[in-house]
PDB file of N, CA and C in Angstrom:
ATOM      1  N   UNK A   1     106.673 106.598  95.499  1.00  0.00           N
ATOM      2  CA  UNK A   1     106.644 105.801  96.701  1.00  0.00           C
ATOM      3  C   UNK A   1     105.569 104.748  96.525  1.00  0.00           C
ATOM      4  N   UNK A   2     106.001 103.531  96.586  1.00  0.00           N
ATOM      5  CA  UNK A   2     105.020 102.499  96.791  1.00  0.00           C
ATOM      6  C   UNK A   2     104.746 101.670  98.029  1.00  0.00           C
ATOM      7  N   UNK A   3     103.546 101.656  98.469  1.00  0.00           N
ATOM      8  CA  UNK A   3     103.459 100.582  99.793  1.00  0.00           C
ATOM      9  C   UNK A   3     102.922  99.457  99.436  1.00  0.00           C
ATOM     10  N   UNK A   4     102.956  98.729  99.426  1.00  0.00           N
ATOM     11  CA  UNK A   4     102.713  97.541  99.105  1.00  0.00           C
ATOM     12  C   UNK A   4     102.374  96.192 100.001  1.00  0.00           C
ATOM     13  N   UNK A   5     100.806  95.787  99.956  1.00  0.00           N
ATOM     14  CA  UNK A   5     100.132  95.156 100.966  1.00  0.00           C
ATOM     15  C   UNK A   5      99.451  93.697 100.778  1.00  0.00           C
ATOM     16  N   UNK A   6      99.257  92.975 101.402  1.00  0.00           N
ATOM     17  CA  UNK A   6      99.222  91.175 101.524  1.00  0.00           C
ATOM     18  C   UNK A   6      99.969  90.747 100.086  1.00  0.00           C
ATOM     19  N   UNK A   7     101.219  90.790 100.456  1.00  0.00           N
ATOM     20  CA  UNK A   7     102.437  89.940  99.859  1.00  0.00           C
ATOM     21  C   UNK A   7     102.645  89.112 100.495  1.00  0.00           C
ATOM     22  N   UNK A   8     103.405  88.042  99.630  1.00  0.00           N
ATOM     23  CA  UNK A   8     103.662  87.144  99.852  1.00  0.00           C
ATOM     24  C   UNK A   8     104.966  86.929 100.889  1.00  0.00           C
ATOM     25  N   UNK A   9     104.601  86.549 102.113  1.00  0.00           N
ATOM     26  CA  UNK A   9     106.154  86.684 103.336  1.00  0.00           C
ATOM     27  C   UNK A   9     106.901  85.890 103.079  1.00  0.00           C
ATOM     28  N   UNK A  10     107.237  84.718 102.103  1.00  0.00           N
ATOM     29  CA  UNK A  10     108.349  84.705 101.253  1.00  0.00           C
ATOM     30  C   UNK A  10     109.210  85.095 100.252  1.00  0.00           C
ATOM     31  N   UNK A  11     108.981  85.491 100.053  1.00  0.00           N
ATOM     32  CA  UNK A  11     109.183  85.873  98.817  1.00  0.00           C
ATOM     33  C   UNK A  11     109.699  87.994  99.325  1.00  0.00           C
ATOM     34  N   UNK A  12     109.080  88.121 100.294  1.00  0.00           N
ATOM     35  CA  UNK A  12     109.516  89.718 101.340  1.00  0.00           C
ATOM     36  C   UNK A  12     110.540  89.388 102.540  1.00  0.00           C
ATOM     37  N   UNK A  13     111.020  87.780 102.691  1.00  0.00           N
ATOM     38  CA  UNK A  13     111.374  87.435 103.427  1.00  0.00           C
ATOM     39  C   UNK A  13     112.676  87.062 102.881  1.00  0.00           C
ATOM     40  N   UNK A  14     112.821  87.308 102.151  1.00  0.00           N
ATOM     41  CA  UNK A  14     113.935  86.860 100.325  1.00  0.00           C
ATOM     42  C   UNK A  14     115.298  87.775 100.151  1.00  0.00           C
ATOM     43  N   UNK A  15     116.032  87.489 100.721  1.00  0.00           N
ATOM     44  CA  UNK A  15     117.462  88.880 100.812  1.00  0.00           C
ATOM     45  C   UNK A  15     117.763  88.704  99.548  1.00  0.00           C
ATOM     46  N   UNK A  16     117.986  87.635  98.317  1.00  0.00           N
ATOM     47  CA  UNK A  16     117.693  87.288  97.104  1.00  0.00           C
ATOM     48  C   UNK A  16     117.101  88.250  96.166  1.00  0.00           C
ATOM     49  N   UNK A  17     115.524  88.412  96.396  1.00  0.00           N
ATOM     50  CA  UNK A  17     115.036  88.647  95.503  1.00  0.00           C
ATOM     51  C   UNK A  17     115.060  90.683  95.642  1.00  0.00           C
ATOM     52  N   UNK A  18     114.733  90.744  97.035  1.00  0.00           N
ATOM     53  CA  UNK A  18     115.245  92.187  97.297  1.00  0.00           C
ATOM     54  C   UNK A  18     116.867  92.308  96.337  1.00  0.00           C
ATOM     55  N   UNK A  19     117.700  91.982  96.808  1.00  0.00           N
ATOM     56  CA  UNK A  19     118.961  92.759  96.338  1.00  0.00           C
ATOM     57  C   UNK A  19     118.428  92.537  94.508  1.00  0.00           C
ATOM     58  N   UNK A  20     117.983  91.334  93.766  1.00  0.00           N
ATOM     59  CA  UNK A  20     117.558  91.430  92.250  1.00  0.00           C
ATOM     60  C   UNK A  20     116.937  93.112  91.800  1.00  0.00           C
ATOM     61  N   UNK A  21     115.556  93.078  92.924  1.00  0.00           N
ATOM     62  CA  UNK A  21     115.458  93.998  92.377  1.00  0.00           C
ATOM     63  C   UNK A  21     116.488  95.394  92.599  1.00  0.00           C
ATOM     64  N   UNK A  22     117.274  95.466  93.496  1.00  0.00           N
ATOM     65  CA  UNK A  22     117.981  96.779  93.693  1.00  0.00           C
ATOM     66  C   UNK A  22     119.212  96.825  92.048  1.00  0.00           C
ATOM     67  N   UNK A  23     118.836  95.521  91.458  1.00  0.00           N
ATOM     68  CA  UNK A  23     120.126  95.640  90.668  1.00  0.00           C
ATOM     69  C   UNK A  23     119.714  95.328  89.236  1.00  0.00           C
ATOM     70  N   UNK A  24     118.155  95.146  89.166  1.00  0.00           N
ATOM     71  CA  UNK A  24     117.669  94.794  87.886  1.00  0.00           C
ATOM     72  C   UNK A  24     116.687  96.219  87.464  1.00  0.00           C
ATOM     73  N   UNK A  25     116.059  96.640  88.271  1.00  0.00           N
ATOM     74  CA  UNK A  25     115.471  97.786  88.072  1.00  0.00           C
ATOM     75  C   UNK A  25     116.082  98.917  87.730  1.00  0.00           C
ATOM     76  N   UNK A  26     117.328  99.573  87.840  1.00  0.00           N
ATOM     77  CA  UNK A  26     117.696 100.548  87.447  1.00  0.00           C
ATOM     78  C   UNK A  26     118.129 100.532  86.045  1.00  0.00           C
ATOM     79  N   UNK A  27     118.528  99.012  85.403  1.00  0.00           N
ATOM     80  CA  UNK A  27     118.481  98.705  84.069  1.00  0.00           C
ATOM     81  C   UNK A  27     117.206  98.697  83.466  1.00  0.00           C
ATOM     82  N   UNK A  28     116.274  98.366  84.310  1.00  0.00           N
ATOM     83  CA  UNK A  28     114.999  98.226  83.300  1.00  0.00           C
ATOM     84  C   UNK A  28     114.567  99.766  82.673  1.00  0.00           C
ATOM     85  N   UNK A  29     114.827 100.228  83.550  1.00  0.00           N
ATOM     86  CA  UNK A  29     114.081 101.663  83.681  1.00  0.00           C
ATOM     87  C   UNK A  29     115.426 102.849  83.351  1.00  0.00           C
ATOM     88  N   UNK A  30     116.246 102.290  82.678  1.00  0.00           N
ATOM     89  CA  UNK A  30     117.067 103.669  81.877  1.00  0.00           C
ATOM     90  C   UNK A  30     118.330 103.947  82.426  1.00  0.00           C
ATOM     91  N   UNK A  31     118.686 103.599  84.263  1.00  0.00           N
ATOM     92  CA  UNK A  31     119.047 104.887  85.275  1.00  0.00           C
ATOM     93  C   UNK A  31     120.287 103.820  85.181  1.00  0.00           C
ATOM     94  N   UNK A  32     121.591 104.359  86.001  1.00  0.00           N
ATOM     95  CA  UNK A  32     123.153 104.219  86.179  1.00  0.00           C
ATOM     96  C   UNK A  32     123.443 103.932  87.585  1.00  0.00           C
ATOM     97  N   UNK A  33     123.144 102.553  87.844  1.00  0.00           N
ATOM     98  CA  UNK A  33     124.076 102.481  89.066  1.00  0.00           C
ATOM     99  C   UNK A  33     125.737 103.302  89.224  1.00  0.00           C
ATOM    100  N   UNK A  34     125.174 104.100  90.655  1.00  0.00           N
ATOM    101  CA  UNK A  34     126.542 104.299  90.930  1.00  0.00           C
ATOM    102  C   UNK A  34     127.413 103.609  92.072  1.00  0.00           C
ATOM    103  N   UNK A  35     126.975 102.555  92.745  1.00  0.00           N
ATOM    104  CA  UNK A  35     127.327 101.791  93.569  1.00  0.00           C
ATOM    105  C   UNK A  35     126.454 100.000  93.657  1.00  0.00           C
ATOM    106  N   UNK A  36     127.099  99.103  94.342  1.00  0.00           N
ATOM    107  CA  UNK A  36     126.288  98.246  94.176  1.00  0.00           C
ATOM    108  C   UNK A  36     125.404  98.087  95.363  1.00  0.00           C
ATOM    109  N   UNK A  37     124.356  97.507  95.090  1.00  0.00           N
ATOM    110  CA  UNK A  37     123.208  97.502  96.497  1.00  0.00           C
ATOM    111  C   UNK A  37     123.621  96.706  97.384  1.00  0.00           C
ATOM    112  N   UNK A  38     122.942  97.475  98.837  1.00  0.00           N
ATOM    113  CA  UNK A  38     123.549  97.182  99.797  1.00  0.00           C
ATOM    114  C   UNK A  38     121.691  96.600 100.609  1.00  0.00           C
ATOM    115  N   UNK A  39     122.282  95.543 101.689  1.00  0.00           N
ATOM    116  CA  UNK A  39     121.093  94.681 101.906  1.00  0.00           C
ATOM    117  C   UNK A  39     121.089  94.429 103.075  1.00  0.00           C
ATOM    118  N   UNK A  40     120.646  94.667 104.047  1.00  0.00           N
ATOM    119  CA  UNK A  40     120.828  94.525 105.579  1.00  0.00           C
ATOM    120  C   UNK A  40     119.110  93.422 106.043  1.00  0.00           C
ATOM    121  N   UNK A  41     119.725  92.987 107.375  1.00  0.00           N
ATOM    122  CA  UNK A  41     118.394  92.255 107.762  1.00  0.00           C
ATOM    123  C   UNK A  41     118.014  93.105 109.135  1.00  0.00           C
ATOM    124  N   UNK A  42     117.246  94.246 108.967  1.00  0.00           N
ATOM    125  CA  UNK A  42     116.793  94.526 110.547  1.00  0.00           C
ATOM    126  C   UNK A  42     115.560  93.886 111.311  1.00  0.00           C
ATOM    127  N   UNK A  43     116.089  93.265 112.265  1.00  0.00           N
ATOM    128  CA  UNK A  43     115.319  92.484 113.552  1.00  0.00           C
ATOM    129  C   UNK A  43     114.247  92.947 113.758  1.00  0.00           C
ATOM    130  N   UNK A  44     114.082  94.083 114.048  1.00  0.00           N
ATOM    131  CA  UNK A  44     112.849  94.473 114.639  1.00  0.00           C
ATOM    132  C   UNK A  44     112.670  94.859 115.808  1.00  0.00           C
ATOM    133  N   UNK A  45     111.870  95.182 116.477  1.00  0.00           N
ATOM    134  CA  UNK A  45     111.885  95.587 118.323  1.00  0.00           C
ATOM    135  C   UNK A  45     110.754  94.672 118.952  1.00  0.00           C
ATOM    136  N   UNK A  46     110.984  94.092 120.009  1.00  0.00           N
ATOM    137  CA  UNK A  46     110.183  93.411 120.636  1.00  0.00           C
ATOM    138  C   UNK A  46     109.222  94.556 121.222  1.00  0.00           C
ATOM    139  N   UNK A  47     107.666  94.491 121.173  1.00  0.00           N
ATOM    140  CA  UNK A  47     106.784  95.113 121.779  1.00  0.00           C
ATOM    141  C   UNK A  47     106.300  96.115 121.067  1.00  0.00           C
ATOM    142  N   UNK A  48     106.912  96.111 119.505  1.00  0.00           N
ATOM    143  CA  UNK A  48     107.069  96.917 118.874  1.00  0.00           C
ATOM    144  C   UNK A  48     106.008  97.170 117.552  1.00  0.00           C
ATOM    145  N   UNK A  49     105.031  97.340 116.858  1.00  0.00           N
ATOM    146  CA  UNK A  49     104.639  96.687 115.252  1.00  0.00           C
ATOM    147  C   UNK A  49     105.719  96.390 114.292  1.00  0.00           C
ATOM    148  N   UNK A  50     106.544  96.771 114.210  1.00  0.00           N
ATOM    149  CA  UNK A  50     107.924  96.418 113.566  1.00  0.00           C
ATOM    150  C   UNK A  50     108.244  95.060 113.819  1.00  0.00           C
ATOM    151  N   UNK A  51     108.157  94.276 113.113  1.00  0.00           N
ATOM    152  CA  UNK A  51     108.858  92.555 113.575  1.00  0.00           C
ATOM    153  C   UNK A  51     109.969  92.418 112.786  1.00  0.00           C
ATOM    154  N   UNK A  52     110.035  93.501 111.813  1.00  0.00           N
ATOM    155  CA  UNK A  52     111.476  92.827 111.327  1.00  0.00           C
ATOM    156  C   UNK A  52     111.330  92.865 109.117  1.00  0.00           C
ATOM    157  N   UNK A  53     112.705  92.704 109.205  1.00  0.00           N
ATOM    158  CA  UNK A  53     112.496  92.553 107.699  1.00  0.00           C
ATOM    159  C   UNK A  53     114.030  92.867 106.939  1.00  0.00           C
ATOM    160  N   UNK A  54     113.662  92.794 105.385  1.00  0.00           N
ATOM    161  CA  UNK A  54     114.901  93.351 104.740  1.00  0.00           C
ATOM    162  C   UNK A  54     114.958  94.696 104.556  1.00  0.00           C
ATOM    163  N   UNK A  55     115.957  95.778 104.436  1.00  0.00           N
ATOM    164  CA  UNK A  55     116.161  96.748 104.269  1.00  0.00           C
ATOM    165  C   UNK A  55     117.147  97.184 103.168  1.00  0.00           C
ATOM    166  N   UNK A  56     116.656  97.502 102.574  1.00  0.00           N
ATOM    167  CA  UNK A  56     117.643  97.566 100.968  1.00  0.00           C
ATOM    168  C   UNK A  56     118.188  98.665 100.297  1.00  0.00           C
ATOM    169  N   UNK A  57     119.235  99.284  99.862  1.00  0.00           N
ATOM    170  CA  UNK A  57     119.108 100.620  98.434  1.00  0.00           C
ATOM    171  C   UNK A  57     120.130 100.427  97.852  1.00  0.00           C
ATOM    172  N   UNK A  58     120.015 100.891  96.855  1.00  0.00           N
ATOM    173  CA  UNK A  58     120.764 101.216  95.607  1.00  0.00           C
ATOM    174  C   UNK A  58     121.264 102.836  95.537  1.00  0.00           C
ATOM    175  N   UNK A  59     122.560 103.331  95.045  1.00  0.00           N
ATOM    176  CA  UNK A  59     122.543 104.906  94.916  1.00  0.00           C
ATOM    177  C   UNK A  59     122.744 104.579  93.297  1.00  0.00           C
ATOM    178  N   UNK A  60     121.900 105.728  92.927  1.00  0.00           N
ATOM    179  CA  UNK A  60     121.970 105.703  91.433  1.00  0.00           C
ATOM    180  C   UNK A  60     122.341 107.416  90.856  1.00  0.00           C
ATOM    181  N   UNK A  61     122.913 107.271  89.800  1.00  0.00           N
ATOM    182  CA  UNK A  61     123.239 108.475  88.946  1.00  0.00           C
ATOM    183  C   UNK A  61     121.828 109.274  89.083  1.00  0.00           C
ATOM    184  N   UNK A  62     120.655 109.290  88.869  1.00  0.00           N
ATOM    185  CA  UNK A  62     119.371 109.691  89.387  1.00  0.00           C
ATOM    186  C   UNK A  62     118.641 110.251  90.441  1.00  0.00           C
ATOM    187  N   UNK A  63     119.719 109.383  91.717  1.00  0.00           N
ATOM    188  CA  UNK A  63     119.276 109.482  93.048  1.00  0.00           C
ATOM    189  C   UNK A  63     119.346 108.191  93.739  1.00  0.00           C
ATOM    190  N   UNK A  64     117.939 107.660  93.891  1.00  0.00           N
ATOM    191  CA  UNK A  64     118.393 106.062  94.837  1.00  0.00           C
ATOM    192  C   UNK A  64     117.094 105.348  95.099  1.00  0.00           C
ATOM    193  N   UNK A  65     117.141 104.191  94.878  1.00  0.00           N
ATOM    194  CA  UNK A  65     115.726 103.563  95.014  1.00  0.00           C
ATOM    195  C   UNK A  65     116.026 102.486  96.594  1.00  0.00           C
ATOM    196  N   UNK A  66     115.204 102.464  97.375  1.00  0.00           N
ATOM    197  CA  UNK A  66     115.294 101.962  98.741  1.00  0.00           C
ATOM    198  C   UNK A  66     114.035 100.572  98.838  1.00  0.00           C
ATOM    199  N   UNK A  67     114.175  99.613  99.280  1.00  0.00           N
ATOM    200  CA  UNK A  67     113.316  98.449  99.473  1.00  0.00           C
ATOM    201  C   UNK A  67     113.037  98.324 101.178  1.00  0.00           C
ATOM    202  N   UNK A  68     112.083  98.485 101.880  1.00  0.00           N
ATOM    203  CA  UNK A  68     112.084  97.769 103.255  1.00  0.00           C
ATOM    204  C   UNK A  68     110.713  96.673 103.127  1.00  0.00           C
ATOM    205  N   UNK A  69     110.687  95.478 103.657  1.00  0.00           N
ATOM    206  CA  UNK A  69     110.204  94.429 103.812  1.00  0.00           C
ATOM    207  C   UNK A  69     109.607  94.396 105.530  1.00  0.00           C
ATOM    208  N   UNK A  70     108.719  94.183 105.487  1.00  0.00           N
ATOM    209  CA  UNK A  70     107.779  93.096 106.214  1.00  0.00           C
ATOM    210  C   UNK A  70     107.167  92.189 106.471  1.00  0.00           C
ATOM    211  N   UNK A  71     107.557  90.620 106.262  1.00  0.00           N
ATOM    212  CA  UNK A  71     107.719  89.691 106.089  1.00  0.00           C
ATOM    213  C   UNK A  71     106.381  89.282 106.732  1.00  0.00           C
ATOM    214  N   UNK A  72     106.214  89.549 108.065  1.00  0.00           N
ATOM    215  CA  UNK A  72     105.525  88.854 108.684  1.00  0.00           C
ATOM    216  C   UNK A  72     103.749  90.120 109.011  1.00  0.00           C
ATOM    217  N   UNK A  73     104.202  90.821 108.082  1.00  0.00           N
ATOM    218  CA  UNK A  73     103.021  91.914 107.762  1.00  0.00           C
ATOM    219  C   UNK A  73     102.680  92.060 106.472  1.00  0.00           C
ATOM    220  N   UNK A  74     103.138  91.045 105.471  1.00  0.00           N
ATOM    221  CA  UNK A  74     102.842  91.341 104.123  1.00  0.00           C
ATOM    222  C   UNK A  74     103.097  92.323 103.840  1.00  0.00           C
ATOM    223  N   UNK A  75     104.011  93.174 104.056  1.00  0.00           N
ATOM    224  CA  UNK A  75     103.713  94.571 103.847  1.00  0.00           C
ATOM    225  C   UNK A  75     105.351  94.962 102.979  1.00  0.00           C
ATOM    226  N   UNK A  76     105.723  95.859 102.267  1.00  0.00           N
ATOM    227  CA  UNK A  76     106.556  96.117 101.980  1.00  0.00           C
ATOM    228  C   UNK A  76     106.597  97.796 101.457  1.00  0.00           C
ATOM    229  N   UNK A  77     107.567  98.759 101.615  1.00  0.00           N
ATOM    230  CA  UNK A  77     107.606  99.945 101.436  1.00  0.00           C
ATOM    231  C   UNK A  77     108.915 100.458 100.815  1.00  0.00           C
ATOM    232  N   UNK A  78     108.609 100.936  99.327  1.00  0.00           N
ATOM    233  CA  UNK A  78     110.102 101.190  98.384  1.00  0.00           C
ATOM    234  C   UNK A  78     109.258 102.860  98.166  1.00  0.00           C
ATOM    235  N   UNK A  79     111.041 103.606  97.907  1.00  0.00           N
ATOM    236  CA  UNK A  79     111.035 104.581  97.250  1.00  0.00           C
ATOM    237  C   UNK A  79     111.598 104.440  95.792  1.00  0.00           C
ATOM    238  N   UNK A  80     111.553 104.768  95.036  1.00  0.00           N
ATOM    239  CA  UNK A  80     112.196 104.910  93.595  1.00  0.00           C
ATOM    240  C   UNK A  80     112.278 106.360  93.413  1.00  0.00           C
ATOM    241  N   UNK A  81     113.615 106.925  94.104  1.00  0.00           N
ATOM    242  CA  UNK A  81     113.378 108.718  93.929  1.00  0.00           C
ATOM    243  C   UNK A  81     114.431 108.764  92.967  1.00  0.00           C
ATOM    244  N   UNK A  82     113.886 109.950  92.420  1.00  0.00           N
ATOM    245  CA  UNK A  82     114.698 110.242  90.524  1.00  0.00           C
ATOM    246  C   UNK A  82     114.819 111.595  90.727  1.00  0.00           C
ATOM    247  N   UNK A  83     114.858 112.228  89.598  1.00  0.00           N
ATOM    248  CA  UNK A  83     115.340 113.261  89.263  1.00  0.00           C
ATOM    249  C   UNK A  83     115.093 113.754  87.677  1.00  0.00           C
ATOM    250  N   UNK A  84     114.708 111.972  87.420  1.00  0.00           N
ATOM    251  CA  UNK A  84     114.238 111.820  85.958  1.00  0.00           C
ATOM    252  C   UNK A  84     112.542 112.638  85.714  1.00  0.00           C
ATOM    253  N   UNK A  85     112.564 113.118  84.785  1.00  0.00           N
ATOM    254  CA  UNK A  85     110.876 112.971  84.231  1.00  0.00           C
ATOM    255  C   UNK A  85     110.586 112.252  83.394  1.00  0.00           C
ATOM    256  N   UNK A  86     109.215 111.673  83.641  1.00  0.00           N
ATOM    257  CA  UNK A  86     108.974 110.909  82.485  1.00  0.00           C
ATOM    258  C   UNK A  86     108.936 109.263  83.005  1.00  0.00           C
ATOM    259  N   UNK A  87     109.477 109.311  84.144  1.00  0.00           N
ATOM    260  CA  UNK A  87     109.051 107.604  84.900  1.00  0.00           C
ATOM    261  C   UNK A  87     108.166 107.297  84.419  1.00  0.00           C
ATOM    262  N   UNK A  88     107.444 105.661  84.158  1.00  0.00           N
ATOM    263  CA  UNK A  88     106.516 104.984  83.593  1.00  0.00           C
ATOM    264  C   UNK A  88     106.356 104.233  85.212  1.00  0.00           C
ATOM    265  N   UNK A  89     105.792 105.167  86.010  1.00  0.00           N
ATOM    266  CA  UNK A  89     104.941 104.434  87.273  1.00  0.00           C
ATOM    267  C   UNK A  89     104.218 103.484  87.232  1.00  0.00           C
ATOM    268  N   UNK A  90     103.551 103.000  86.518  1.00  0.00           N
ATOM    269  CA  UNK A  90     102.791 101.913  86.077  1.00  0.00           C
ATOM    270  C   UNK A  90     103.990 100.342  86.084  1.00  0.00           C
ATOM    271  N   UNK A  91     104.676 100.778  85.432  1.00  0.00           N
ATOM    272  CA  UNK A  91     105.542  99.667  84.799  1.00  0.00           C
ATOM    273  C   UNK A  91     106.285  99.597  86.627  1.00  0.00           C
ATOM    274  N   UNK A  92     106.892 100.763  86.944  1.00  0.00           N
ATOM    275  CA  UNK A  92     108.054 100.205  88.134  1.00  0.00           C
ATOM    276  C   UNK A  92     106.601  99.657  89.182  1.00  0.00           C
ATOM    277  N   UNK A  93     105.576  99.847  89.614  1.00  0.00           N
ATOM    278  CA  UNK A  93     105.070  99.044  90.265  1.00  0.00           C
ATOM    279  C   UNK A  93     104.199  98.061  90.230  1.00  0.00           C
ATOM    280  N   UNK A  94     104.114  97.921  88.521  1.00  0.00           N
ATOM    281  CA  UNK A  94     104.230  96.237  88.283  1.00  0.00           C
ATOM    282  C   UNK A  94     104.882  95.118  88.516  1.00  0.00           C
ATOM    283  N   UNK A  95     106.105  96.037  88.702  1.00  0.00           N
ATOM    284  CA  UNK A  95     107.429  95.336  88.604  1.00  0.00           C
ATOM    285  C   UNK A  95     107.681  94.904  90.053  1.00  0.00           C
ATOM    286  N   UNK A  96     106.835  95.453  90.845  1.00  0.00           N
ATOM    287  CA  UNK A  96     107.055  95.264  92.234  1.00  0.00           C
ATOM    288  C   UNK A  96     106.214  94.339  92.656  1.00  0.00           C
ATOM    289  N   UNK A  97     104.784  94.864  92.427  1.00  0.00           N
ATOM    290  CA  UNK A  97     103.819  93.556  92.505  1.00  0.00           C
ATOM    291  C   UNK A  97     103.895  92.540  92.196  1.00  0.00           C
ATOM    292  N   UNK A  98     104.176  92.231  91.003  1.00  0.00           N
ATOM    293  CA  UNK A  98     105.259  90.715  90.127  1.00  0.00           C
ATOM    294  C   UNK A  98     106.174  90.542  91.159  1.00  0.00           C
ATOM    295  N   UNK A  99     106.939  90.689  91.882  1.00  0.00           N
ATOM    296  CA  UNK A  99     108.404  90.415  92.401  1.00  0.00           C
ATOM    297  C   UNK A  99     107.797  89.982  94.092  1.00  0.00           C
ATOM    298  N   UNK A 100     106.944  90.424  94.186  1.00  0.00           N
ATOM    299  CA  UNK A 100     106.460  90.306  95.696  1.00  0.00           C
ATOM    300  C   UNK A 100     104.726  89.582  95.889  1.00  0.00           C
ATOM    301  N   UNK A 101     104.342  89.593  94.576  1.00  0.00           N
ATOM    302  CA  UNK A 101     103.022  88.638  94.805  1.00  0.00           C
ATOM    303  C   UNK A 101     101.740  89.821  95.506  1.00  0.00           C
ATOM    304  N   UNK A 102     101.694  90.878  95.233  1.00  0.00           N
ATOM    305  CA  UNK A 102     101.349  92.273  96.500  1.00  0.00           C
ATOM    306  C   UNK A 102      99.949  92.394  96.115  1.00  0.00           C
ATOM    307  N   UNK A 103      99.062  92.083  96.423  1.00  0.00           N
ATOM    308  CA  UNK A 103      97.546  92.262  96.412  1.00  0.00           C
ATOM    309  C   UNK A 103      96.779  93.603  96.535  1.00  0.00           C
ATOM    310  N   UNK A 104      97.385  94.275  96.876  1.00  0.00           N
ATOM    311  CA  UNK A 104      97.168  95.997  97.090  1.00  0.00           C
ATOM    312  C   UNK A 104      98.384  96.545  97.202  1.00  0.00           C
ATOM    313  N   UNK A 105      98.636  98.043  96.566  1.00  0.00           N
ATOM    314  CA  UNK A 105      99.291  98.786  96.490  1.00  0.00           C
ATOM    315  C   UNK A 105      98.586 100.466  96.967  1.00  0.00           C
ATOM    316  N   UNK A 106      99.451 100.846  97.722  1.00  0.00           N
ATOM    317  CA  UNK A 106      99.620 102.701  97.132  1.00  0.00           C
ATOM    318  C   UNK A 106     100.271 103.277  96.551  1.00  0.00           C
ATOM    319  N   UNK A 107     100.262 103.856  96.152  1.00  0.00           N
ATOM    320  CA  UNK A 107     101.189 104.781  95.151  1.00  0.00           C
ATOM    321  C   UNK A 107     101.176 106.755  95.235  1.00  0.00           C
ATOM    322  N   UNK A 108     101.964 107.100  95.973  1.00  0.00           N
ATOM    323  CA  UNK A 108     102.488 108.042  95.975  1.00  0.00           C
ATOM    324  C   UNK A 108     103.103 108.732  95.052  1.00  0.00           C
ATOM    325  N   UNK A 109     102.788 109.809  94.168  1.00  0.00           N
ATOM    326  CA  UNK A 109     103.635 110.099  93.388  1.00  0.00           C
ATOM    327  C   UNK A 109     103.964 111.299  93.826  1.00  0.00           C
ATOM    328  N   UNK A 110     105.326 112.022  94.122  1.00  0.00           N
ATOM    329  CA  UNK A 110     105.503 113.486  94.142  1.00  0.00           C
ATOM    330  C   UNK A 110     106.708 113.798  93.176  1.00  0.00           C
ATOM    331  N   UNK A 111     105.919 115.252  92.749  1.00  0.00           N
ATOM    332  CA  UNK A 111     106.743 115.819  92.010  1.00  0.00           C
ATOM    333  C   UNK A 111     107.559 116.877  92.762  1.00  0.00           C
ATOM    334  N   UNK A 112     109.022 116.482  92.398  1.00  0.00           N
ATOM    335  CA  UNK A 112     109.566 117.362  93.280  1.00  0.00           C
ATOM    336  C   UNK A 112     111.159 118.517  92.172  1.00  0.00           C
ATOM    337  N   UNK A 113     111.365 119.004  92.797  1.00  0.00           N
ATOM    338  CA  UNK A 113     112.607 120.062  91.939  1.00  0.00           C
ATOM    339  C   UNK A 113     111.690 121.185  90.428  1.00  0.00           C
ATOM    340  N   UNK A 114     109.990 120.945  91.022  1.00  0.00           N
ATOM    341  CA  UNK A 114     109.791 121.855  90.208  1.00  0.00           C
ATOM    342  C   UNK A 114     110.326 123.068  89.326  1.00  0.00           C
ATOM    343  N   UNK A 115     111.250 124.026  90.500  1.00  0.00           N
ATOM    344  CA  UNK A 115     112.191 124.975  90.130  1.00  0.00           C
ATOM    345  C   UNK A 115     113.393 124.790  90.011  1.00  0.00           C
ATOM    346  N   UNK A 116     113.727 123.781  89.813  1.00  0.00           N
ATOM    347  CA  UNK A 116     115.288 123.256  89.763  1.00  0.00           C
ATOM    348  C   UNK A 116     115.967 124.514  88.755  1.00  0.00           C
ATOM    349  N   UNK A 117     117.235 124.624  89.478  1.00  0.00           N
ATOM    350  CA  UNK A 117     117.951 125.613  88.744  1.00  0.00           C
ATOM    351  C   UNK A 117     118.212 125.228  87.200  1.00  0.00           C
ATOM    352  N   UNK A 118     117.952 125.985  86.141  1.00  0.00           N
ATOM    353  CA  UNK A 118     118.710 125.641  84.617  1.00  0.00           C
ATOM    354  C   UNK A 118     120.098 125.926  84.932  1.00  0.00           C
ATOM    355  N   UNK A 119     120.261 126.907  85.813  1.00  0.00           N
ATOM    356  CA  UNK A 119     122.084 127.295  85.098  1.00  0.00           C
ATOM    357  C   UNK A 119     122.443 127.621  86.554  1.00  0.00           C
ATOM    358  N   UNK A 120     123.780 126.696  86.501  1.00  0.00           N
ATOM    359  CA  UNK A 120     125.078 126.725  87.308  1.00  0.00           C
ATOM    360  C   UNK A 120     125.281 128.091  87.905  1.00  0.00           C
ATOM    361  N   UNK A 121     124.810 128.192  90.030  1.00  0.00           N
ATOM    362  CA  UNK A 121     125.651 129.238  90.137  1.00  0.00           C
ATOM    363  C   UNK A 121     127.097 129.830  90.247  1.00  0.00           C
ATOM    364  N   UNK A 122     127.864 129.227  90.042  1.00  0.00           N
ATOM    365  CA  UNK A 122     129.386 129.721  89.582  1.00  0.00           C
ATOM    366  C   UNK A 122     130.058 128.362  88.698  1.00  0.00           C
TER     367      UNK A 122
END
């Protein structure tokens, strides 16, 4: 999970560059689109901290990486959830900072399916 903070609100404001990355990143990084990305513009709520932004994902053979934008908060918040081990975290949120201009980041990492089953129950 990356959050990502004083970006550039063009460039987060970009239905463009969002859907690029929903469709360039899963090539960079190994994984199989299984559908093509889908890109919505949600408004926002008046009275709300929410003003609005792009809302993005991809479903991938992996799982699914998600983009939401805050344009007018610099702010932007992606998941990149896998299934993979071995992600190069470094690289996918370079790749984000590059794409969005992002002056601060967090980075969340969880490991998850620790016990994932080896073998098929039936």
């Amino acid at each position: 999970m990356i959050d990502g903070y004083d970006g550039d609100p063009k460039k987060l404001d970009n239905k463009e560059i969002v859907l690029e990355c929903l469709n360039e990143l899963p090539t960079l990084v190994q994984m199989k689109k299984l559908s093509d990305p889908e890109v919505y513009f949600a408004p926002g709520e008046k009275n709300s901290k929410d003003s609005g932004g792009w809302s993005g994902f991809v479903v991938i053979e992996e799982s699914h990486i998600s983009i939401h934008t805050f344009p007018k908060k610099g702010f932007v918040s992606i998941d990149v959830y896998t299934c993979r081990n071995g992600m190069d975290v470094d690289f996918i949120s370079n790749y984000f900072i590059e794409k969005f201009r992002l002056k601060e980041k967090e980075i969340n990492f969880v490991k998850r399916g620790t016990m994932f089953p080896v073998k098929d129950i039936y």
